[in-house]
N, C-alpha and C. Protein backbone atom coordinates (compact mmCIF):
# COMPACT_ATOMS: atom_id res chain seq x y z
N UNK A 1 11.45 11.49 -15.07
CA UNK A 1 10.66 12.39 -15.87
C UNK A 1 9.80 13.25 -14.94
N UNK A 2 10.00 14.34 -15.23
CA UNK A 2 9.23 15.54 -13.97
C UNK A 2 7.67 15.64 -14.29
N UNK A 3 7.07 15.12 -15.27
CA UNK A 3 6.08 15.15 -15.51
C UNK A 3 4.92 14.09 -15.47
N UNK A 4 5.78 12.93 -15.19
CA UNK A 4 5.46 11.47 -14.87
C UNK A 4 4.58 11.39 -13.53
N UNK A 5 3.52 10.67 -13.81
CA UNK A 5 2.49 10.57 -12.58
C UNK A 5 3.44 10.47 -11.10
N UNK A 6 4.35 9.71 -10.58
CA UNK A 6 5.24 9.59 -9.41
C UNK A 6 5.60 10.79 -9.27
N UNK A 7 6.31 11.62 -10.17
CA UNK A 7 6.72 13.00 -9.82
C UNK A 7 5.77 13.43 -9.25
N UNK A 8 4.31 13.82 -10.14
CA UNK A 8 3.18 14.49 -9.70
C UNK A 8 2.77 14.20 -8.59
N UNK A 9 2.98 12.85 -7.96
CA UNK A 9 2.53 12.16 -6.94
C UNK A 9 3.76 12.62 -5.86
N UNK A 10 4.77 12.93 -6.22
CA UNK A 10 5.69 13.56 -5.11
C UNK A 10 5.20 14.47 -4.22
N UNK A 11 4.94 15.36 -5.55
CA UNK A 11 4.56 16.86 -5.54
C UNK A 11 3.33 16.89 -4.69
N UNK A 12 2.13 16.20 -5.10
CA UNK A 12 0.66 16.35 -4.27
C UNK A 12 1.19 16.32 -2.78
N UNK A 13 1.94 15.08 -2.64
CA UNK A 13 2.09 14.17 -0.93
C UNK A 13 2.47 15.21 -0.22
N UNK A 14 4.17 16.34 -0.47
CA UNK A 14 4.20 17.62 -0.05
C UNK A 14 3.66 18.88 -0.27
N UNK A 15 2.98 18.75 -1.10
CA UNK A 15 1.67 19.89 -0.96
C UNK A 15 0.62 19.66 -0.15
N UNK A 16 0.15 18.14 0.22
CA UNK A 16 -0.88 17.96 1.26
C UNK A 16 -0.59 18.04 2.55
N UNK A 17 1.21 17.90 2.86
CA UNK A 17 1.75 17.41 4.16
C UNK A 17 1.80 16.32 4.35
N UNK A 18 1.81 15.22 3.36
CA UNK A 18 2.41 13.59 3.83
C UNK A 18 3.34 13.19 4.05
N UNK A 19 3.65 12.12 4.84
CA UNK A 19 5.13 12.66 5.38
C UNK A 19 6.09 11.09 4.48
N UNK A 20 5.98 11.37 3.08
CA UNK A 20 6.26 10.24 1.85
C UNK A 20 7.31 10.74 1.23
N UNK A 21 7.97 10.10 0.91
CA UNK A 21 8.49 9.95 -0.30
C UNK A 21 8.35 9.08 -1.24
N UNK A 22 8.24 10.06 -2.73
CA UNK A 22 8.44 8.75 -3.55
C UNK A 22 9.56 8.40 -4.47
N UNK A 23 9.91 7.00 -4.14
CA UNK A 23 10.59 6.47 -5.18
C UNK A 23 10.25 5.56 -6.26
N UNK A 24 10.86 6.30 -7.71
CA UNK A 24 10.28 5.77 -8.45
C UNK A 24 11.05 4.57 -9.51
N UNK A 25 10.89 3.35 -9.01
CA UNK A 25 11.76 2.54 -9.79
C UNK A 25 11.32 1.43 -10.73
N UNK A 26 11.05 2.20 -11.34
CA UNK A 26 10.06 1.63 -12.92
C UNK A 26 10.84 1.58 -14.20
N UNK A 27 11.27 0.24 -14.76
CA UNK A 27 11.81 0.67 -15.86
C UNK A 27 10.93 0.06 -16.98
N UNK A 28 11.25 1.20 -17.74
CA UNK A 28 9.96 0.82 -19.55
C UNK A 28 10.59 -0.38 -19.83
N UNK A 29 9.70 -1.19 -19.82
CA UNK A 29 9.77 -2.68 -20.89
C UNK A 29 9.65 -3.62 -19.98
N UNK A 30 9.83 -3.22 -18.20
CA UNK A 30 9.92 -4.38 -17.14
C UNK A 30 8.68 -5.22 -17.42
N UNK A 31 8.90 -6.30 -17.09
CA UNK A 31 8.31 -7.16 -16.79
C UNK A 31 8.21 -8.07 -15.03
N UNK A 32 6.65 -8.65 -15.13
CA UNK A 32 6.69 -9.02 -13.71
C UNK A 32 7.80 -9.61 -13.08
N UNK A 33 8.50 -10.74 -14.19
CA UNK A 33 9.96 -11.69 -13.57
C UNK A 33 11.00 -10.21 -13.50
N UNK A 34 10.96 -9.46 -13.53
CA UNK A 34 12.16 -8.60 -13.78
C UNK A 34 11.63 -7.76 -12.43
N UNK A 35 10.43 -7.30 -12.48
CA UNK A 35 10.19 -6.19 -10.77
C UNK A 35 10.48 -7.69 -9.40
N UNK A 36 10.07 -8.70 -9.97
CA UNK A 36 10.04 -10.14 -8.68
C UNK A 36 11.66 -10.14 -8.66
N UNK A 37 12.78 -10.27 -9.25
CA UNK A 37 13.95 -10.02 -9.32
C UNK A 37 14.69 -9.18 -8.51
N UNK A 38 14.18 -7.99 -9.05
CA UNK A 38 14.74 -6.57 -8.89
C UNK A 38 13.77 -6.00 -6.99
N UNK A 39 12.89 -6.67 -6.34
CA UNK A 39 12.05 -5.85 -5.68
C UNK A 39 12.75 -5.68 -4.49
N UNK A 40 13.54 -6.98 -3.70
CA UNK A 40 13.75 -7.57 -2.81
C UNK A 40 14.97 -6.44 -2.38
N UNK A 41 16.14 -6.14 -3.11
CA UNK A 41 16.71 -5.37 -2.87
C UNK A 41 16.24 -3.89 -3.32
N UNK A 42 15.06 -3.53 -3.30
CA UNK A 42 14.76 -1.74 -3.14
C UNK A 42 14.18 -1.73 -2.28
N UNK A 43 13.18 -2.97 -1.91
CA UNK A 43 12.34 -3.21 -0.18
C UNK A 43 14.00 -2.52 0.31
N UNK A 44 14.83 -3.47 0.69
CA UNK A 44 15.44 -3.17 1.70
C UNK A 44 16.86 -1.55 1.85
N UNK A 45 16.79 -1.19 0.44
CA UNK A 45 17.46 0.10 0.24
C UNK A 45 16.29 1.21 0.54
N UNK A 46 14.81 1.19 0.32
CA UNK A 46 14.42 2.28 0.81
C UNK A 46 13.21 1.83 1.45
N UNK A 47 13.30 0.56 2.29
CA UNK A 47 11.59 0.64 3.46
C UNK A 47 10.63 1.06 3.15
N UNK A 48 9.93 0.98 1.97
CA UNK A 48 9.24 1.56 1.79
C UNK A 48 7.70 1.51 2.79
N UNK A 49 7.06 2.28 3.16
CA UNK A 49 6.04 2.09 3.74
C UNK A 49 4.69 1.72 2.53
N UNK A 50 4.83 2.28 1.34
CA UNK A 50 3.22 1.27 0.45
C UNK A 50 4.69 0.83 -0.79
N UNK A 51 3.75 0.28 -1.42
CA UNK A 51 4.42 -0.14 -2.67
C UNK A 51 3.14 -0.11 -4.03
N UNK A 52 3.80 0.80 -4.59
CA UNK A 52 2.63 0.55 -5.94
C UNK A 52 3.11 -0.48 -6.94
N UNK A 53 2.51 -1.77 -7.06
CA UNK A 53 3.18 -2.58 -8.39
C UNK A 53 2.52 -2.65 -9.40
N UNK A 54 2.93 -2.12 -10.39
CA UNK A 54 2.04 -1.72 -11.68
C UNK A 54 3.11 -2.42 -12.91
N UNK A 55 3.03 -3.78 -12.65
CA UNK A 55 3.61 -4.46 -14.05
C UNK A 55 2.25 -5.52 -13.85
N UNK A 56 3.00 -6.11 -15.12
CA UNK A 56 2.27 -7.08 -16.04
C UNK A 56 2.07 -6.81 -17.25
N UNK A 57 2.19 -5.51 -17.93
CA UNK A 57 0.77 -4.90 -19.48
C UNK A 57 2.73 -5.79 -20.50
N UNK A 58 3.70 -5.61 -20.13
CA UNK A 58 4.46 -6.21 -20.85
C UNK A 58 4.38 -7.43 -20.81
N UNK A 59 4.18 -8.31 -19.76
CA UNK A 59 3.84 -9.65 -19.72
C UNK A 59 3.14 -10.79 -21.02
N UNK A 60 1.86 -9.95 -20.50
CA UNK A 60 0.90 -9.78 -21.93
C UNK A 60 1.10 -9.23 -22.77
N UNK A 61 1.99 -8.47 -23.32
CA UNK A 61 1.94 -8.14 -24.72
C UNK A 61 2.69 -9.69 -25.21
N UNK A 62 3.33 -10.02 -24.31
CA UNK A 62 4.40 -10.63 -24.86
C UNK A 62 4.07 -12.32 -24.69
N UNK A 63 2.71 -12.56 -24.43
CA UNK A 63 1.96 -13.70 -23.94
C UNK A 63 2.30 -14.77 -22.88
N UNK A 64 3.02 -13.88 -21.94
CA UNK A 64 3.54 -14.99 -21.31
C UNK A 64 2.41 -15.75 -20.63
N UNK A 65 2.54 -16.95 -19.66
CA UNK A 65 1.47 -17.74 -19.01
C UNK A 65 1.00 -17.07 -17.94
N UNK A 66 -0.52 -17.07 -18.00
CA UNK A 66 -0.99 -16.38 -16.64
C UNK A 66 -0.25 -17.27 -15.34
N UNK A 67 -0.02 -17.96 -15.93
CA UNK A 67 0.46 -19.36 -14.00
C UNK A 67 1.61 -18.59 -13.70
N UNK A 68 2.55 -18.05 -14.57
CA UNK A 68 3.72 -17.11 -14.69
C UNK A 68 3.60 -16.24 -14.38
N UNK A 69 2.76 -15.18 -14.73
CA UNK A 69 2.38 -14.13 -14.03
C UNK A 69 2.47 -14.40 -12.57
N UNK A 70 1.01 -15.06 -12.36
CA UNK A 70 0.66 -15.09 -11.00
C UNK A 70 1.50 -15.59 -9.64
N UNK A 71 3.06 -16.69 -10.51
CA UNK A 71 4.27 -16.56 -9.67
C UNK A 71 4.57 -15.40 -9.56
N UNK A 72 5.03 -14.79 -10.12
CA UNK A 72 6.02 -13.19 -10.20
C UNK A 72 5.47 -12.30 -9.08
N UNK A 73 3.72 -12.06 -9.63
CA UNK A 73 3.06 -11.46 -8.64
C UNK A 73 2.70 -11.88 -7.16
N UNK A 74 2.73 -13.15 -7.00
CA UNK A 74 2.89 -13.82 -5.85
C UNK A 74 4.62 -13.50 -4.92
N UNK A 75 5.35 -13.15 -5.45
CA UNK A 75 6.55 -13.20 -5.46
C UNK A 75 7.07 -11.32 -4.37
N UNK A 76 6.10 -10.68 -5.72
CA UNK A 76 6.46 -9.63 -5.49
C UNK A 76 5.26 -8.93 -4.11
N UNK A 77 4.07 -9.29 -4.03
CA UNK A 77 3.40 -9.36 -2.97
C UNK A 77 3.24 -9.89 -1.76
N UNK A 78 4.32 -11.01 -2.09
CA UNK A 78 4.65 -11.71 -0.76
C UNK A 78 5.66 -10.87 0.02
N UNK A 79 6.59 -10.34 -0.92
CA UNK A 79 8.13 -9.63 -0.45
C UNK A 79 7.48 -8.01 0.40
N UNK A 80 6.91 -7.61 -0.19
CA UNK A 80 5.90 -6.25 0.34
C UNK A 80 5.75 -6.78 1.60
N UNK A 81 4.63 -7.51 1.86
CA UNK A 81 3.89 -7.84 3.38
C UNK A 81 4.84 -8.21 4.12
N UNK A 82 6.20 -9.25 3.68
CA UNK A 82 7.24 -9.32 4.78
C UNK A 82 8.02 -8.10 5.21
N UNK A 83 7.60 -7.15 4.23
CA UNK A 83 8.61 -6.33 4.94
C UNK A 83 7.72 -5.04 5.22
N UNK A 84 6.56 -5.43 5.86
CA UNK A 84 5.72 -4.61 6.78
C UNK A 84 4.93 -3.67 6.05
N UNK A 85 5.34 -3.56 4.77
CA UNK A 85 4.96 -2.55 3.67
C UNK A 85 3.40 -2.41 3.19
N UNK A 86 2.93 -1.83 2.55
CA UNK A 86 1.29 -2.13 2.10
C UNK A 86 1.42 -2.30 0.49
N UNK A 87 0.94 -3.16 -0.18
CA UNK A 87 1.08 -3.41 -1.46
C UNK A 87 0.02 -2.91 -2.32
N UNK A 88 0.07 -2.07 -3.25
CA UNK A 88 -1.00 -1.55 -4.16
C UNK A 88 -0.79 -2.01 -5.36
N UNK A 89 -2.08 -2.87 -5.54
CA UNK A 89 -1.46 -3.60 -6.86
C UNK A 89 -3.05 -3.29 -7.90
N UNK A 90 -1.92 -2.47 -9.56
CA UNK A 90 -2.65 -1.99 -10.07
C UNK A 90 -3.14 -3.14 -11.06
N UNK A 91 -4.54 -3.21 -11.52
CA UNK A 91 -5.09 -4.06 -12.46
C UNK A 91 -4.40 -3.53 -13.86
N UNK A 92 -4.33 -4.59 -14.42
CA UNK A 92 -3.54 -4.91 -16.00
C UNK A 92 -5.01 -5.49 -16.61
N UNK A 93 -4.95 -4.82 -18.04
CA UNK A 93 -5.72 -5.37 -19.07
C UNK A 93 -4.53 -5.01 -20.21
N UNK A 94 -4.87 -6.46 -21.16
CA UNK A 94 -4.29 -6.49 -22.15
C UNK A 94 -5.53 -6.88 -23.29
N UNK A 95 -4.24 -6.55 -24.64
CA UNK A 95 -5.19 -6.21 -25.43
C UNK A 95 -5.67 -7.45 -26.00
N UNK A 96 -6.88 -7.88 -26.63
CA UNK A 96 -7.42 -9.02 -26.83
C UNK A 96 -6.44 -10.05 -28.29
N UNK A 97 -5.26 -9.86 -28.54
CA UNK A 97 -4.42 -10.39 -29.56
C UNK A 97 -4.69 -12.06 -29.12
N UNK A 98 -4.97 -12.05 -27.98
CA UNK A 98 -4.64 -13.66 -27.72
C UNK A 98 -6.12 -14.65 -27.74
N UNK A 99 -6.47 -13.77 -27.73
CA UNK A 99 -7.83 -14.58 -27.70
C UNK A 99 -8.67 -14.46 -26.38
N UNK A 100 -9.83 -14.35 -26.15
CA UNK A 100 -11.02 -13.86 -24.90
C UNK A 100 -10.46 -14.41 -23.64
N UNK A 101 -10.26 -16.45 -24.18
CA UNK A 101 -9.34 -17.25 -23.05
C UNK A 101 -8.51 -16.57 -22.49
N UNK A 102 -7.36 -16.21 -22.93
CA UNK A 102 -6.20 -15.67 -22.34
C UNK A 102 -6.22 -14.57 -21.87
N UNK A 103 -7.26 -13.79 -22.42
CA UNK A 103 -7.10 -12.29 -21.64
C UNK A 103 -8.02 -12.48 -20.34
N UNK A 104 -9.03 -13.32 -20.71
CA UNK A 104 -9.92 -13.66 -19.18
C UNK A 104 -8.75 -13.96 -18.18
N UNK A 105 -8.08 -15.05 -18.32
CA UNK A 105 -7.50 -15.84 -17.68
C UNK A 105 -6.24 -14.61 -17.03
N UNK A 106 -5.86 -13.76 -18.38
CA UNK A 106 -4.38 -13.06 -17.83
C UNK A 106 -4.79 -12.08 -16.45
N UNK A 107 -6.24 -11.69 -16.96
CA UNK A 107 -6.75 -10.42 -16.25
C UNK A 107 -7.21 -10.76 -15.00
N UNK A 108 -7.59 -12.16 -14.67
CA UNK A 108 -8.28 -12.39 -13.34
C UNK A 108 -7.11 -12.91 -12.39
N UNK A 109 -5.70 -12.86 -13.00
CA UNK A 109 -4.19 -13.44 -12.05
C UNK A 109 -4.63 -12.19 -10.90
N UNK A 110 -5.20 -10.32 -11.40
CA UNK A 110 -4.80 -9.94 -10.47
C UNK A 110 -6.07 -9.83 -9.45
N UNK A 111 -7.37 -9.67 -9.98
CA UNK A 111 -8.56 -10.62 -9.05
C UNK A 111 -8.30 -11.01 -8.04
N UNK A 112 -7.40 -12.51 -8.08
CA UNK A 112 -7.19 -13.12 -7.12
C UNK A 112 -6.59 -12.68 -5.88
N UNK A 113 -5.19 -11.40 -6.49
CA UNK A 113 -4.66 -10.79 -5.61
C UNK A 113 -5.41 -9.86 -4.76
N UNK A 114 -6.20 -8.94 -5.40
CA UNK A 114 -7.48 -7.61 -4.58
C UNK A 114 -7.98 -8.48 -3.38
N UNK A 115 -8.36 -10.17 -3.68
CA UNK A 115 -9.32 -10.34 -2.74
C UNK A 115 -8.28 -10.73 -1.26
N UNK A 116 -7.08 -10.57 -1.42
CA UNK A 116 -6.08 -11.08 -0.41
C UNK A 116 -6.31 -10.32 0.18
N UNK A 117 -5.56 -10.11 1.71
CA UNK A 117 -6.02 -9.57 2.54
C UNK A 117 -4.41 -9.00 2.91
N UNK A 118 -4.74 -7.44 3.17
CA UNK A 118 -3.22 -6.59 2.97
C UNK A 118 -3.21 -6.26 1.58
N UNK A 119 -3.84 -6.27 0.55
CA UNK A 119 -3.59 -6.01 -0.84
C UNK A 119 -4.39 -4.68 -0.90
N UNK A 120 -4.15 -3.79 -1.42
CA UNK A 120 -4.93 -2.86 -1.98
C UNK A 120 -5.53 -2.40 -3.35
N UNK A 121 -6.24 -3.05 -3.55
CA UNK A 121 -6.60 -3.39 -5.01
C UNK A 121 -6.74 -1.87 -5.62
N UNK A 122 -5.73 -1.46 -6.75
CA UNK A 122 -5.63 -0.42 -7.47
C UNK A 122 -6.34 -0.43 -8.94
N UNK A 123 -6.54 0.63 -9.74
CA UNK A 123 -7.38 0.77 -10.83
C UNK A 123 -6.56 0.30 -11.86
N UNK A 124 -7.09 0.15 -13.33
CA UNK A 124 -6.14 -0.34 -14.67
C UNK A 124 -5.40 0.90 -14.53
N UNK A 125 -4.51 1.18 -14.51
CA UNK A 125 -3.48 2.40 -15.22
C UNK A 125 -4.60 3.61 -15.92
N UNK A 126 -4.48 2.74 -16.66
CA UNK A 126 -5.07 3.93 -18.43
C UNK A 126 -6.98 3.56 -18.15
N UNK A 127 -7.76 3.69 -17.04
CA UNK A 127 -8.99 3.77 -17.16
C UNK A 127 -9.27 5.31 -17.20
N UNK A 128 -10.20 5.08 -18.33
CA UNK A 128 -10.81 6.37 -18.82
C UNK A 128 -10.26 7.32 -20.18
N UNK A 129 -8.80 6.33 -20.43
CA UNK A 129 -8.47 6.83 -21.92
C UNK A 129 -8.05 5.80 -22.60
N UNK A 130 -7.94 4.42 -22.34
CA UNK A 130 -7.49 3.73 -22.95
C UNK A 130 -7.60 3.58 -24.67
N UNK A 131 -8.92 3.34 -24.67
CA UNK A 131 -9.43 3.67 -25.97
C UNK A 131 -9.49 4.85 -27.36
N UNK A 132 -8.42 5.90 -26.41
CA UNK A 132 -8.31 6.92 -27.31
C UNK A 132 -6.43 7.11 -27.77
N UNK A 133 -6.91 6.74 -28.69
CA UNK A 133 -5.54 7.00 -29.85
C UNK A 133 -4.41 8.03 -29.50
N UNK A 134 -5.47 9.36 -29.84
CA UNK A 134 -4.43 10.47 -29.19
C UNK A 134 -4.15 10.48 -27.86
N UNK A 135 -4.04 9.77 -27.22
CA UNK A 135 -3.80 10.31 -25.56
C UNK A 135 -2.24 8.76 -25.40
N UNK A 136 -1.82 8.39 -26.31
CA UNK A 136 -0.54 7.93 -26.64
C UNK A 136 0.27 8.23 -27.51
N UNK A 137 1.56 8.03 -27.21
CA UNK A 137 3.48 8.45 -28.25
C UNK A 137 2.77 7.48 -29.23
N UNK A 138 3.15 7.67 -30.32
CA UNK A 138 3.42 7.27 -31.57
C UNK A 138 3.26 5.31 -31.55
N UNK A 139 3.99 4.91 -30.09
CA UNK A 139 3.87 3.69 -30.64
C UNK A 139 2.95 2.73 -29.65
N UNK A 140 1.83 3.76 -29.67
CA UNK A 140 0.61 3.01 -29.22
C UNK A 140 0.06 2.70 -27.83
N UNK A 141 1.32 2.93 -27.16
CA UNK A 141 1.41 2.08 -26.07
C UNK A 141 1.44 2.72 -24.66
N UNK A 142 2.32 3.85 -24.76
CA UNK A 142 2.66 4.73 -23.73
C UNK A 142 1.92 6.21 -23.71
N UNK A 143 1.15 6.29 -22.72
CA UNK A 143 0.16 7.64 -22.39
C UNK A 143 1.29 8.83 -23.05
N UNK A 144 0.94 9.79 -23.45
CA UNK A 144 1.42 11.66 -23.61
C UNK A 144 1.31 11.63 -22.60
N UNK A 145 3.16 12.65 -22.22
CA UNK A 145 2.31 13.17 -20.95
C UNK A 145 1.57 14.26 -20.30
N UNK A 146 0.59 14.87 -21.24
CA UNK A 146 -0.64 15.32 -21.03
C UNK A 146 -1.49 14.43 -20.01
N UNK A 147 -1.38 13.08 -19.98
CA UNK A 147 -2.09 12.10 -19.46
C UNK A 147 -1.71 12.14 -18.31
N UNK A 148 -0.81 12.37 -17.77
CA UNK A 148 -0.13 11.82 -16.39
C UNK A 148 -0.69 12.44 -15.29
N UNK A 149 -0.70 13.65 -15.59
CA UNK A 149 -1.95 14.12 -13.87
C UNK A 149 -3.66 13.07 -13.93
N UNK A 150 -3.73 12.58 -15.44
CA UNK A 150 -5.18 11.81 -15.22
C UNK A 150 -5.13 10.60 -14.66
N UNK A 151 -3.50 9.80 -15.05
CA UNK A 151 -3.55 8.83 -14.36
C UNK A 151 -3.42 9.33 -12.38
N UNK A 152 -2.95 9.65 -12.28
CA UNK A 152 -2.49 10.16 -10.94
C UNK A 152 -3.70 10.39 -10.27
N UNK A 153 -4.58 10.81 -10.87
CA UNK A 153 -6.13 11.15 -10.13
C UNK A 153 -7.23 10.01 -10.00
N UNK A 154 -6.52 8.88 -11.64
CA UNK A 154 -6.90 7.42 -11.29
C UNK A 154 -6.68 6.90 -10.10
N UNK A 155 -5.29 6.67 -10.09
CA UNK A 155 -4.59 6.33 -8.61
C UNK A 155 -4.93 6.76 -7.35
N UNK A 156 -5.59 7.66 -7.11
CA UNK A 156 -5.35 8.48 -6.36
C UNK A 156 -6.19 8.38 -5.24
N UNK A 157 -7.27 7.82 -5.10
CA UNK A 157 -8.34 6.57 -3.85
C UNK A 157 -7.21 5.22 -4.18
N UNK A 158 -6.86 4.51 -4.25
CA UNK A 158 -6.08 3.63 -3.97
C UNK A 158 -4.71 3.94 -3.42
N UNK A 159 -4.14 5.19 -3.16
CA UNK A 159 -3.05 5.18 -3.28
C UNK A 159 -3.27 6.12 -1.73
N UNK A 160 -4.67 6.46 -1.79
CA UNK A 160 -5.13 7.14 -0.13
C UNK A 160 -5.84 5.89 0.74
N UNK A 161 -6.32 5.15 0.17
CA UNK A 161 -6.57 3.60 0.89
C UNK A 161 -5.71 3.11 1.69
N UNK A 162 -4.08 2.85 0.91
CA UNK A 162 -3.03 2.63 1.53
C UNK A 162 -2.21 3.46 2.02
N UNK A 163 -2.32 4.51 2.09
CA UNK A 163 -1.78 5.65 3.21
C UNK A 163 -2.49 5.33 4.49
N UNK A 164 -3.84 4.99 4.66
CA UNK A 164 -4.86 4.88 5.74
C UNK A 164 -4.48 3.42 6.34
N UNK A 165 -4.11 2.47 5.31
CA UNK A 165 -3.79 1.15 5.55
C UNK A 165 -2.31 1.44 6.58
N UNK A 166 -1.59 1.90 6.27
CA UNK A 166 -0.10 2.15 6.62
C UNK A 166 0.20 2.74 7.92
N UNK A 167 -0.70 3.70 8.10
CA UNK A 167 -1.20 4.22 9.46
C UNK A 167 -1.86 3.69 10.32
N UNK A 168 -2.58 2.80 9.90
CA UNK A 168 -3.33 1.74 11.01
C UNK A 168 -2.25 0.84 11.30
N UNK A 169 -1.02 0.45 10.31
CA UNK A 169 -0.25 -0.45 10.63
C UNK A 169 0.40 -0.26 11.75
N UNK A 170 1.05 0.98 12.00
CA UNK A 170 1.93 2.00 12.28
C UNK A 170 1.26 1.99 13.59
N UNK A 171 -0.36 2.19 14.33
CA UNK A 171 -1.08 2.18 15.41
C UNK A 171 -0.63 0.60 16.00
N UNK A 172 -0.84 0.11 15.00
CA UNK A 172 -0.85 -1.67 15.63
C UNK A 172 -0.14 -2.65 14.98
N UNK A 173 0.67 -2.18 15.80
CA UNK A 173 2.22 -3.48 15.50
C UNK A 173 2.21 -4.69 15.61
């Protein structure tokens, strides 16, 4: 989708002169067991130098166990750092259906990850519109994409954190 924050995020990196590409391999409905699956072979088809991992919000819709989560994400953050990469991992909030417990519990799996070291702790997705109705399709869930340059500007100190991270790597092997 040409209008999708990654596109936009193409577009900025060669308008600033970064020397990035992005690939964008996100599919609607993934879930964390499905990117922990799927990661191992796109690490090694395109090297990536950062990695943005922005699952989980299906996880939680769908209640799975935070201990579950925090395999998957363990899984998929471990595979990043072996393969020299910088991991940007975006915070997930879900919506309170399950009760305060579970969303405490779902929301602090990625907590644990920010405070690791090599992690680049990224923003919720949807901070700053979550709460507004119109700024999602019909079924609640997925930003207009009117939204997508806002997420992108969310992203966008985390996603220059690990450009800076990647380059220091790159100094010291």
């Amino acid at each position: 989708m040409e209008d999708a924050w990654p596109s936009l995020l193409a577009r900025r990196l060669a308008q600033e002169g970064y020397p990035y590409r992005v690939v964008n391999a996100s599919i609607s409905g993934e879930t964390t067991a499905g990117g922990a699956r799927r990661l191992a072979a796109l690490l090694t088809a395109h090297r990536p130098a950062i990695v943005v991992v922005a699952l989980g919000a299906n996880d939680g819709l769908r209640g799975l166990q935070p201990a579950e989560v925090r395999r998957n994400v363990e899984t998929m953050i471990g595979a990043v750092l072996a393969n020299d990469a910088v991991p940007v991992l975006l915070q997930v909030r879900v919506p309170p259906n399950y009760g305060p417990q579970y969303t405490a519990g779902f929301e602090a799996v990625y907590g644990e990850f920010f405070a690791r070291e090599g992690v680049v702790p990224g923003p919720f997705l949807l901070d700053g519109f979550a709460a507004d109705p119109s700024a999602f399709q019909a079924d609640g869930l997925h930003p207009v994409a009117a939204m997508e340059p806002r997420i992108l500007t969310t992203l966008w100190p985390a996603i220059s954190s690990a450009m800076e991270a990647a380059k220091q790597r790159k100094k010291n092997p």
